[in-house]
Protein backbone atom coordinates (compact mmCIF):
# COMPACT_ATOMS: atom_id res chain seq x y z
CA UNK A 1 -20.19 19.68 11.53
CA UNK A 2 -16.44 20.30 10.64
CA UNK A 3 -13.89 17.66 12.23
CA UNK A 4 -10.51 18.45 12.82
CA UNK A 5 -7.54 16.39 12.64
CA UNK A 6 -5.94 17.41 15.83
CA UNK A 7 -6.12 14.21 18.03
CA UNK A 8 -5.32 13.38 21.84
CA UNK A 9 -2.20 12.17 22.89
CA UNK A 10 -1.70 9.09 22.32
CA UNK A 11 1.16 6.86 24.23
CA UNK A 12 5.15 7.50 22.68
CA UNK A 13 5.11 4.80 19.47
CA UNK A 14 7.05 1.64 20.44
CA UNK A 15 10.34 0.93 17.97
CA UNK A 16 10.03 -2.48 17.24
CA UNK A 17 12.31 -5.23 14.89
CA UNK A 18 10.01 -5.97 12.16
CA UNK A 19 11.85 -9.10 10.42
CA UNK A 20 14.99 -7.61 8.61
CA UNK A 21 13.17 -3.77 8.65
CA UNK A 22 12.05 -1.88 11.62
CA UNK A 23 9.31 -0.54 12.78
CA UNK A 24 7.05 2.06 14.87
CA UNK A 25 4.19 0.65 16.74
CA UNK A 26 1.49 3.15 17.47
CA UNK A 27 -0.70 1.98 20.36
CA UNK A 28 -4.36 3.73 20.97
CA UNK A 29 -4.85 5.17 24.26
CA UNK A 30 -6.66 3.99 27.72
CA UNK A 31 -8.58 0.92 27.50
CA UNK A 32 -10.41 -1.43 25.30
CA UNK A 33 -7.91 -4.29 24.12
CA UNK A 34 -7.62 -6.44 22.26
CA UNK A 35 -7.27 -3.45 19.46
CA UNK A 36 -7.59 -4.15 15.87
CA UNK A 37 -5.12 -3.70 13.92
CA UNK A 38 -2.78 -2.17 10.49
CA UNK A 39 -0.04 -2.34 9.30
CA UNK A 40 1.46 0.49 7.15
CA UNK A 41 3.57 -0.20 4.42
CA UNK A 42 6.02 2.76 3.50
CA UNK A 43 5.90 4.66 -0.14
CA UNK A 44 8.97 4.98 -2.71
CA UNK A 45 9.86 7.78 -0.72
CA UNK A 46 10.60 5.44 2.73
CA UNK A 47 8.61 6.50 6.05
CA UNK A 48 6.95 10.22 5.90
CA UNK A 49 5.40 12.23 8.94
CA UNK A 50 2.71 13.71 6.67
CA UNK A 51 1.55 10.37 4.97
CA UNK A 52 2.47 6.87 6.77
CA UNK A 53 2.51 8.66 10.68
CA UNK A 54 -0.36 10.52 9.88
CA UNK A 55 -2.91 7.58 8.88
CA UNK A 56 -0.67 5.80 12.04
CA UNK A 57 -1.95 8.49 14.49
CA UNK A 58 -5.42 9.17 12.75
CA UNK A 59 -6.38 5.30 13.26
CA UNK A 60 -4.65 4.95 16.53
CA UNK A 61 -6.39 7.91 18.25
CA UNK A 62 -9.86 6.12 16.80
CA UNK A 63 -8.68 2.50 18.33
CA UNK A 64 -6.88 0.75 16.17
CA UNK A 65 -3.42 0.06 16.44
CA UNK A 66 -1.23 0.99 14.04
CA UNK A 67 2.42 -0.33 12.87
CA UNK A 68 4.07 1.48 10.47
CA UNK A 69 6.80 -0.39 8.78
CA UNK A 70 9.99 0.94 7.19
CA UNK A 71 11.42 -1.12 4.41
CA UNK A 72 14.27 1.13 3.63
CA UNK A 73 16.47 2.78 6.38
CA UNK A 74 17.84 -0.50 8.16
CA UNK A 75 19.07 -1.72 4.32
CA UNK A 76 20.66 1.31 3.69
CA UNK A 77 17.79 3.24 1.09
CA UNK A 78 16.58 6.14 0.73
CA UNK A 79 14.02 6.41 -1.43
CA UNK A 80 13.65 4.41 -4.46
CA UNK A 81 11.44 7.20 -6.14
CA UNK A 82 14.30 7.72 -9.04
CA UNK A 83 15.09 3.36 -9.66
CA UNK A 84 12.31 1.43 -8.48
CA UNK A 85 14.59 -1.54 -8.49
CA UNK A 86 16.32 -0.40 -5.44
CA UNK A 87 14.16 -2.85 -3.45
CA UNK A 88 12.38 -5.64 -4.40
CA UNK A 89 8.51 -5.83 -3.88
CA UNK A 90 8.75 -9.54 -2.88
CA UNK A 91 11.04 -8.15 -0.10
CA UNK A 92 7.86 -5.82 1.16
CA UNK A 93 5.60 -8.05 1.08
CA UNK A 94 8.14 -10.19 3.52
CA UNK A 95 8.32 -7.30 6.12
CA UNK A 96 4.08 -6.85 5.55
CA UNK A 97 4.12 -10.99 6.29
CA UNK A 98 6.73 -10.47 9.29
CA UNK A 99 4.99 -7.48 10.58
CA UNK A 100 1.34 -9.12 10.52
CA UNK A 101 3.24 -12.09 12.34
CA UNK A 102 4.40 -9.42 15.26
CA UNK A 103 1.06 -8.16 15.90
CA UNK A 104 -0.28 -11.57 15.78
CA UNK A 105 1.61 -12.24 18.89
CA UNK A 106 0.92 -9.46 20.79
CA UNK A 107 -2.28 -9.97 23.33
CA UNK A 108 -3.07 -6.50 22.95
CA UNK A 109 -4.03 -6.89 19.22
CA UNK A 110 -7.54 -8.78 17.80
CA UNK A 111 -6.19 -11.68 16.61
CA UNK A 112 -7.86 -12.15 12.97
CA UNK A 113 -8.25 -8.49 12.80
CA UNK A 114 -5.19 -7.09 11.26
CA UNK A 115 -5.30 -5.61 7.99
CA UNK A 116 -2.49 -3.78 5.79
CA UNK A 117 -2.35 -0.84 3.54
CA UNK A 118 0.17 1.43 2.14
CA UNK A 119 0.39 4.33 -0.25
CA UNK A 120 2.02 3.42 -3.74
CA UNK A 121 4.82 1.35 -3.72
CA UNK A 122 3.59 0.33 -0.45
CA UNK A 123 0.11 -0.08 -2.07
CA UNK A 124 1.21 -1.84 -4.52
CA UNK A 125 2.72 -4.58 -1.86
CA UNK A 126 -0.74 -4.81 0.20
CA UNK A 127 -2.35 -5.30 -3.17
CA UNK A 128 0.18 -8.64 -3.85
CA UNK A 129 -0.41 -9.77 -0.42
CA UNK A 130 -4.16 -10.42 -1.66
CA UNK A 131 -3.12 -12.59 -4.45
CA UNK A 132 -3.02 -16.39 -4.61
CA UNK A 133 -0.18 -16.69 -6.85
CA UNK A 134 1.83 -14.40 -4.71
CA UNK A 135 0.63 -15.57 -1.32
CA UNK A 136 2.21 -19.68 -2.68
CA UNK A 137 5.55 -17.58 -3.13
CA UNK A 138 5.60 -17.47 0.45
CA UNK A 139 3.21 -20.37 1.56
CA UNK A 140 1.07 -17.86 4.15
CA UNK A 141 -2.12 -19.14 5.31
CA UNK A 142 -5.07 -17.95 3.28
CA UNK A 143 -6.50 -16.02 5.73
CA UNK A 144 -3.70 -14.04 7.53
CA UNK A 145 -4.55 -9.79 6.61
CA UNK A 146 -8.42 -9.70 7.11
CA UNK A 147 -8.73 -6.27 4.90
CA UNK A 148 -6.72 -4.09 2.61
CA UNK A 149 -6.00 -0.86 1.78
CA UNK A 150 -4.48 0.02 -1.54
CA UNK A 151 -3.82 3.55 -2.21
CA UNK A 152 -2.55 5.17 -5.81
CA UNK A 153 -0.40 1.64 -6.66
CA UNK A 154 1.47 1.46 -9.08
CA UNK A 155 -0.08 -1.29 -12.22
CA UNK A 156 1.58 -1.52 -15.11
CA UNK A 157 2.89 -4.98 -14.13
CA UNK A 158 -0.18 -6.80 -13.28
CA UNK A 159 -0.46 -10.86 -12.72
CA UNK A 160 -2.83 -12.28 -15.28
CA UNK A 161 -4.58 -14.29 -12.61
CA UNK A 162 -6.12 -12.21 -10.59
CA UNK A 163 -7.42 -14.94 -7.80
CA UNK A 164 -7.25 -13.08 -4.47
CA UNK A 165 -7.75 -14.70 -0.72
CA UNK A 166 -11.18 -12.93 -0.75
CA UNK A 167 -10.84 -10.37 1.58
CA UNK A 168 -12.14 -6.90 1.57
CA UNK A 169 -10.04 -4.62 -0.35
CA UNK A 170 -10.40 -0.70 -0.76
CA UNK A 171 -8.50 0.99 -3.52
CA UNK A 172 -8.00 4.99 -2.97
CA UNK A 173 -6.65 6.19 -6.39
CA UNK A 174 -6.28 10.17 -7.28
CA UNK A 175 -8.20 11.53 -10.46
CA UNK A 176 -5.04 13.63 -11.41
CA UNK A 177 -2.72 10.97 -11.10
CA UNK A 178 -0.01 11.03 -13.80
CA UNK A 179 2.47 8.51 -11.69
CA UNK A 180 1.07 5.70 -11.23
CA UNK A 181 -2.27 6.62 -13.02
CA UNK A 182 -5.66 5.63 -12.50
CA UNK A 183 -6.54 3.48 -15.46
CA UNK A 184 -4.17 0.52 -14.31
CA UNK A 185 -5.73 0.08 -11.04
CA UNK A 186 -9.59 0.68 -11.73
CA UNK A 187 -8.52 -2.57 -14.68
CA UNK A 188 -6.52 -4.22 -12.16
CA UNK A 189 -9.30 -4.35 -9.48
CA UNK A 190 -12.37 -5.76 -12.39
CA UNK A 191 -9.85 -8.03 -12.72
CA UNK A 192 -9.71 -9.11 -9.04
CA UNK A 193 -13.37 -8.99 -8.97
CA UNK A 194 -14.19 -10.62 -11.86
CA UNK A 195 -11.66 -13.40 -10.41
CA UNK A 196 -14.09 -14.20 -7.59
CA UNK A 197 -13.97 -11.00 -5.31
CA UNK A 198 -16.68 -8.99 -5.14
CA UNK A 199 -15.55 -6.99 -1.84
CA UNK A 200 -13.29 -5.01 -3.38
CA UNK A 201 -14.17 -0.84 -3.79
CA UNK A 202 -12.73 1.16 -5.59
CA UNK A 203 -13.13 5.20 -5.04
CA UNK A 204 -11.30 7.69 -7.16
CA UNK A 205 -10.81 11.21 -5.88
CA UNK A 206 -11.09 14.42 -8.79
CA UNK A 207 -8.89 16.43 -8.60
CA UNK A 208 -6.26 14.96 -6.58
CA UNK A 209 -2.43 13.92 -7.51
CA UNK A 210 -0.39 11.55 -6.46
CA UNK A 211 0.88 11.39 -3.07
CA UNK A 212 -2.00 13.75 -2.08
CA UNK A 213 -1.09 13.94 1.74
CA UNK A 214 1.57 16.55 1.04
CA UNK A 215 -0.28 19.76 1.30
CA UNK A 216 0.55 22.53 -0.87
CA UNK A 217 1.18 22.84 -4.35
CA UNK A 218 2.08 19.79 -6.57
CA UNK A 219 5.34 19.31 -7.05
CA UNK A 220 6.86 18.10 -10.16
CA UNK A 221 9.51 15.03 -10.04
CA UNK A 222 11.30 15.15 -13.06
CA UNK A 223 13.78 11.97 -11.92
CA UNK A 224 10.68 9.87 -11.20
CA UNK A 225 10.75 6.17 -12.64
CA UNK A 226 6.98 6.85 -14.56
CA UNK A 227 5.70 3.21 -15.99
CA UNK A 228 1.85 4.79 -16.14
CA UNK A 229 1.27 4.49 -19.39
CA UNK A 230 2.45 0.54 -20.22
CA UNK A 231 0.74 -2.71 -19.33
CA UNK A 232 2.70 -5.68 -18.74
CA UNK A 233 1.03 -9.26 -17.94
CA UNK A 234 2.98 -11.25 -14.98
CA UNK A 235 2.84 -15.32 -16.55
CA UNK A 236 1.85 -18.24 -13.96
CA UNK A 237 5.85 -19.20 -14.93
CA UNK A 238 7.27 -15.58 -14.06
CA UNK A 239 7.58 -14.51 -17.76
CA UNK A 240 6.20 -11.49 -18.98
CA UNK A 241 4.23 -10.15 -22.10
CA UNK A 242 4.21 -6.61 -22.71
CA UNK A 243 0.34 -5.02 -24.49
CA UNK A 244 1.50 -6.43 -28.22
CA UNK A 245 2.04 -9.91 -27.49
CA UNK A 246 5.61 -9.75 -26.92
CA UNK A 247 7.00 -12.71 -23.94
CA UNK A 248 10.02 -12.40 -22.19
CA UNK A 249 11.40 -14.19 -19.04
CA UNK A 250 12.28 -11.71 -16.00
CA UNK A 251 15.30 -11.36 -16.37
CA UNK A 252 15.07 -10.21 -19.78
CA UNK A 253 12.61 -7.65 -18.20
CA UNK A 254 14.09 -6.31 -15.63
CA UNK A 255 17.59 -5.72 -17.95
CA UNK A 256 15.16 -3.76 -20.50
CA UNK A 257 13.03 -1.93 -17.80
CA UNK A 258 14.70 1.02 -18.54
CA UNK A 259 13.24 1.30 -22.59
CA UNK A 260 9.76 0.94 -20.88
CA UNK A 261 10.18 4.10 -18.57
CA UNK A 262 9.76 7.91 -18.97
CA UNK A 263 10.57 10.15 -16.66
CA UNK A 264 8.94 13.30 -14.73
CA UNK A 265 5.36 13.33 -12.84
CA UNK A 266 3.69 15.33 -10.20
CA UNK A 267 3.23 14.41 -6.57
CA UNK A 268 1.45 16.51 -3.71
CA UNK A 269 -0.93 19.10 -4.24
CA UNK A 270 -3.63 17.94 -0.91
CA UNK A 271 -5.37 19.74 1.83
CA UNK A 272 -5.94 18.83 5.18
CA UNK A 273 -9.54 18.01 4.47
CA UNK A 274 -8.98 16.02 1.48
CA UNK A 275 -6.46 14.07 3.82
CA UNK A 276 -8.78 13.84 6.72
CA UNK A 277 -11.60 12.81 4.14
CA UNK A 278 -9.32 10.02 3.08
CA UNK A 279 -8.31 8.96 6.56
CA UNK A 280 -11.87 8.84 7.53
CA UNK A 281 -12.65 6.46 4.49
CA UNK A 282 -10.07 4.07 5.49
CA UNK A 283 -11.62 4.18 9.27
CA UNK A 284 -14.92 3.26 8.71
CA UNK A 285 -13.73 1.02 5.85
CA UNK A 286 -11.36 -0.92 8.17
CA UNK A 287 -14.07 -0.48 11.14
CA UNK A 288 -16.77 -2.46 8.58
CA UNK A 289 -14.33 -5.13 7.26
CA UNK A 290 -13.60 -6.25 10.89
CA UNK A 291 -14.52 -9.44 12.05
């Protein structure tokens, strides 16, 4: 039986303050609260219709409410597809922390049943909200998110321990993937697991590119920051050691971040059913996880 991704209409999303971003708050329709819910962390290209809306409307019109979170526009970005060190990740993980703290409030949501995802740079921040070593950074309680979805993140600056809170994780990653790759994050999540946590899947999709939820044709990005193909190890202290042993302190990094980079990959290239496929995965995943 073929599904289709047209869905009812579902009630006008709320704007909402989300810390020092802002926010759309997609609400399911009729009945049936308290609602699980998501947050949804935005991509390097800020808050997209086709990708962060879509999973917001896909999950909404299934019961789960949805808050999509935009990092960028109320600080004045863009898109930090071309310099990655327009915005700090720390800073997402903040508005993923402020915006798990709105829903939290809200007697309409499942308290306990809120978990995060986003695609990329996005990903890449639901993926640090899992880990211990981050989570001290900003003293949260262990158990805030109760699942995560990490799609296509970016990995080539990976914290050596790997010690997560222990939740359910799912990692979406795209065979074709020359951006962010796939190598990075299938090593990055045996890492997590061998760390202590075996709930975390990892499914890689053949055949698909980066940023798969614009249909058409890939598109090539020759401006894009590419750090695919290196491997750096985040310290306990904050220093860094690049693949041949070399340590440096952060600072030192990020003023040499530009010898590390190349430029240019491809992003796009989906259909509607691989994008409905995906959204369906990340239903019945978040549908399982719930407590």
């Amino acid at each position: 039986m073929t599904h289709h991704m047209t869905t009812p209409a579902l009630p006008t999303p709320a704007h909402v303050k989300v810390g020092n971003a802002t926010g759309e708050l997609h609400f399911p329709y009729g009945t049936g609260t308290p609602w699980p819910g998501v947050v949804i962390l935005n991509s390097s290209a800020g808050v997209c219709d086709t990708r962060e809306r879509f999973y917001a409307r896909f999950l909404a019109a299934r019961g789960i409410a949805a808050l999509v979170v935009d990092s960028f526009t109320s600080r004045g970005i863009g898109q930090t597809t071309a310099d990655q060190s327009l915005f700090d990740d720390m800073d997402m993980e903040r508005d993923a922390y402020a915006a798990h703290d709105l829903l939290a409030a809200d007697p309409r949501i499942a308290l306990g049943n809120i978990a995060v995802m986003g695609v990329s740079k996005g990903g890449l921040a639901a993926l640090n909200t899992a880990l211990l070593v981050r989570r001290h950074m900003f003293d949260r309680p262990r158990h805030d998110f109760s699942a995560r979805v990490v799609i296509v993140p970016p990995a080539h600056l990976q914290h050596r321990d790997a010690r997560t809170d222990g939740r359910p994780m799912l990692m979406l990653l795209a065979g074709h993937d020359d951006y962010t790759g796939v190598a990075g994050p299938v090593e990055y999540a045996r890492r997590m697991i061998a760390a202590g946590n075996p709930g975390i899947k990892v499914r890689v999709h053949e055949g698909a590119h980066h940023a798969f939820e614009r249909t058409g044709p890939p598109l090539y990005l020759p401006g894009a920051e590419n750090f695919s193909h290196r491997l750096f190890m985040v310290e306990d202290d904050g220093s860094i050691t690049d693949e041949a042993g070399h340590h440096m302190g952060p600072q030192a990094f990020s003023a040499s971040r530009r010898t590390y980079v190349v430029l240019g990959a491809h992003a796009g290239g989906g259909t509607d059913e691989l994008k409905e496929t995906v959204a369906t995965e990340i239903l019945h995943f978040l549908v399982a996880a719930a407590r």
